[in-house]
Protein backbone atom coordinates (compact mmCIF):
# COMPACT_ATOMS: atom_id res chain seq x y z
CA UNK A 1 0.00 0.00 0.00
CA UNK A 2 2.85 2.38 1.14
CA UNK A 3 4.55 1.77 -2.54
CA UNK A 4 1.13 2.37 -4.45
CA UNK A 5 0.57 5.35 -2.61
CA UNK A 6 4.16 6.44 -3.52
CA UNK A 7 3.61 6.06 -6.93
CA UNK A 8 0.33 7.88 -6.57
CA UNK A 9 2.14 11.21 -5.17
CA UNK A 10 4.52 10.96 -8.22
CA UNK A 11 1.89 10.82 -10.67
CA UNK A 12 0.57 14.33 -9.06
CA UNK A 13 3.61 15.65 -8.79
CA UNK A 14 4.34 14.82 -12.74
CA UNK A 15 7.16 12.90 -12.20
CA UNK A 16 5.39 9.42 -13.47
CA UNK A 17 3.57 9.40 -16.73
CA UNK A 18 1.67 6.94 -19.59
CA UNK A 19 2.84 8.47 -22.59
CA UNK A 20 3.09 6.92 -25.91
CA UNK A 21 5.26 3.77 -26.05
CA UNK A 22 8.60 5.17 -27.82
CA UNK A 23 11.09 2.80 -29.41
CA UNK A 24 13.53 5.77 -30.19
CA UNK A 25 13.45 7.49 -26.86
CA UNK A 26 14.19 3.52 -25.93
CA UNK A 27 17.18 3.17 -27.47
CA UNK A 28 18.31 6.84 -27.18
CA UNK A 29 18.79 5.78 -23.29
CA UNK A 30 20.00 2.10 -24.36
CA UNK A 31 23.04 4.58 -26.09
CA UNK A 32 22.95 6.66 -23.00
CA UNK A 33 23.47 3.32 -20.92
CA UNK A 34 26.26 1.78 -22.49
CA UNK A 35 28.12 5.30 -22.77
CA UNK A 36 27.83 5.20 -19.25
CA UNK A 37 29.34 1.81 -18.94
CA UNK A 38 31.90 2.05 -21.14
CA UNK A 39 33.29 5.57 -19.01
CA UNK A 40 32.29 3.24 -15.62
CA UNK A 41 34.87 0.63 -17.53
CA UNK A 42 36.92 3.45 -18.39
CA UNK A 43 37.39 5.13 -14.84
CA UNK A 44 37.38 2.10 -13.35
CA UNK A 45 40.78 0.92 -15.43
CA UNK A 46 41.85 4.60 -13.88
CA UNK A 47 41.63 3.88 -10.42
CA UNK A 48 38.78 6.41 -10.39
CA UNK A 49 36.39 4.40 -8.40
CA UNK A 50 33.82 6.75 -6.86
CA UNK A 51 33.42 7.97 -10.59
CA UNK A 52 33.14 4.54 -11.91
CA UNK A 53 30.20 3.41 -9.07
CA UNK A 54 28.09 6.35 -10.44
CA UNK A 55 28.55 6.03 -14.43
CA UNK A 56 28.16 2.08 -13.71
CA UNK A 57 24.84 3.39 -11.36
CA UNK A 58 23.68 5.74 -14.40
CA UNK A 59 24.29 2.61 -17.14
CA UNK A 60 21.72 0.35 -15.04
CA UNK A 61 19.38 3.48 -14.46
CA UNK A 62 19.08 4.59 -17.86
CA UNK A 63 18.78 0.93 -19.19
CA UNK A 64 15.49 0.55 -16.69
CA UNK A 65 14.42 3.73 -17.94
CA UNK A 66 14.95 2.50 -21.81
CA UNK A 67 12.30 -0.48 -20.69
CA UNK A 68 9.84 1.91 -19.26
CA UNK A 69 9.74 3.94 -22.90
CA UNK A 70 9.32 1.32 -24.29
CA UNK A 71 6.16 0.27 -22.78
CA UNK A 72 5.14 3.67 -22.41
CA UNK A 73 5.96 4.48 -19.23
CA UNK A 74 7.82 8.06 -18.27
CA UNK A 75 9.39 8.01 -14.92
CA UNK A 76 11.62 10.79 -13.77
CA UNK A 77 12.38 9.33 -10.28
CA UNK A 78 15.17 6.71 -9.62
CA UNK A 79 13.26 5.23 -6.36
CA UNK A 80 9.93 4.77 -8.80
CA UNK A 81 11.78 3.33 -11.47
CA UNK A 82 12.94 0.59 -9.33
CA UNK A 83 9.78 -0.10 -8.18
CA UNK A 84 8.20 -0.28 -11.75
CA UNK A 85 10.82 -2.53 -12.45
CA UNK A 86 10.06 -5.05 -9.14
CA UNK A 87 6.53 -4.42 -9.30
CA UNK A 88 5.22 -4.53 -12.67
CA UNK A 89 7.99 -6.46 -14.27
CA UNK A 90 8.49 -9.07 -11.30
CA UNK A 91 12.44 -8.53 -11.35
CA UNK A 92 13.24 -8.98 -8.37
CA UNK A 93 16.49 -9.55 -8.53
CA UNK A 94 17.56 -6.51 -10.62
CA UNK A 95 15.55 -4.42 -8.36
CA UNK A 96 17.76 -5.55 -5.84
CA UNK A 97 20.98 -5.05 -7.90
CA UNK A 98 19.36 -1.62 -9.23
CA UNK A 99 18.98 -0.02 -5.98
CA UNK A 100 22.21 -1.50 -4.57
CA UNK A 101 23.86 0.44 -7.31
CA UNK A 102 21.92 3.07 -5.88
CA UNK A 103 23.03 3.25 -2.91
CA UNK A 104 26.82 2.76 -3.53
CA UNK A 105 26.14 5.80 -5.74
CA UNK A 106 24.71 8.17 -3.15
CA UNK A 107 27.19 6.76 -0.57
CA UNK A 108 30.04 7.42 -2.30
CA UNK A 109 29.42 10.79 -3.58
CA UNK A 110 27.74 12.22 -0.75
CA UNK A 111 30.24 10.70 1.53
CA UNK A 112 33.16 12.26 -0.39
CA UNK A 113 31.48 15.45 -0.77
CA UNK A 114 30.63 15.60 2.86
CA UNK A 115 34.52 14.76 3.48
CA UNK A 116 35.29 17.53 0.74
CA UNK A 117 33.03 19.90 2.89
CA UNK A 118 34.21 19.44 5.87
CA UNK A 119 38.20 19.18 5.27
CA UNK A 120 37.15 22.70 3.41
CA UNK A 121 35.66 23.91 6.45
CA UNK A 122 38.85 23.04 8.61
CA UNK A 123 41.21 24.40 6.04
CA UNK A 124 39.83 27.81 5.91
CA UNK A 125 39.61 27.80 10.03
CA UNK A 126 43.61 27.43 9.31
CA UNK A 127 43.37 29.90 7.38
CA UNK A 128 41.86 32.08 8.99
CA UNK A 129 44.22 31.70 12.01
CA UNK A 130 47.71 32.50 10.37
CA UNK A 131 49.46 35.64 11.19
CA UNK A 132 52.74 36.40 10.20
CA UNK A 133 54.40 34.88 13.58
CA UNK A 134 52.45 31.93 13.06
CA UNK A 135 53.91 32.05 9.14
CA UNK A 136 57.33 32.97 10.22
CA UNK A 137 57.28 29.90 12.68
CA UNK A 138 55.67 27.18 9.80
CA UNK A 139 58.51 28.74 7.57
CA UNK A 140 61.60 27.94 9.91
CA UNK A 141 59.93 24.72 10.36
CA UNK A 142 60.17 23.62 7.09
CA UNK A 143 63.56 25.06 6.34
CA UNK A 144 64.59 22.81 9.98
CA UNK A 145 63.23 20.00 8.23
CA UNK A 146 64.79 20.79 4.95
CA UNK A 147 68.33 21.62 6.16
CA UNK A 148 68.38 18.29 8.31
CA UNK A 149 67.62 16.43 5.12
CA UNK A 150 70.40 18.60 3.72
CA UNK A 151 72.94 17.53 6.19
CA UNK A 152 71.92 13.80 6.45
CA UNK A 153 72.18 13.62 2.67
CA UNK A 154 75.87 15.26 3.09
CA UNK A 155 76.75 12.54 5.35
CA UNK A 156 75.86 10.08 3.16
CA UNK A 157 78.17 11.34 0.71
């Protein structure tokens, strides 16, 4: 009941639609989905993993959404789409892979941008602190620790 009524509020809301059953807006996200996997392949091979869980995320999403045009069904909500997909098609299965790629998405981008956000935050509290004494002091530091490299690597010689 709580899904139907979900999918009730989305039809209000224009976010889930019957339209016309479309073969080409079907296989314009079919191309759209195996872009995306390719560049999830792609980043992937590149040690770029957060970027590769979302283009792999956006391959499945926009291969679900190629299904709904094609029975002429517009969705323009992931969590909806998934549910068409368990509910109406009986899969399951790829519901459950679907909305694990889901979440691995959101994790990993909001958890990185959240990390991103807050390592900003502390930075610029830094920042904010410095004075010239404080500069002055940071600067001897370093030179310290790059003279004492300096004379270790002359005693090597």
């Amino acid at each position: 009941m709580k899904k139907i009524k979900f999918l009730i509020k989305l039809k209000k809301e224009g976010k889930l639609e019957i339209v016309e059953p479309s073969e080409e807006v079907s296989q314009s996200y079919l191309q759209k989905s195996n872009s995306h996997l390719d560049a999830a392949k792609i980043l992937f091979a590149s040690n770029k993993l957060e970027d590769a869980v979302s283009m792999a995320y956006y391959g499945m999403y926009h291969s679900l959404l190629a299904l709904l045009f094609k029975c002429g069904i517009k969705s323009e909500n992931h969590t909806g789409s998934i549910m068409l997909l368990k509910e109406l098609f009986n899969e399951d299965n790829l519901a459950k892979d679907i909305t694990f790629g889901k979440k691995e998405r959101i994790d990993k981008q909001y958890y990185m941008i959240k990390k991103a956000e807050n390592f900003i935050v502390e930075l610029k509290k830094i920042i904010k602190q410095l004075n010239e004494e404080k500069t002055a002091k940071l600067i001897f530091e370093l030179n310290s620790i790059l003279n004492l490299k300096n004379i270790q690597n002359d005693k090597k010689k």
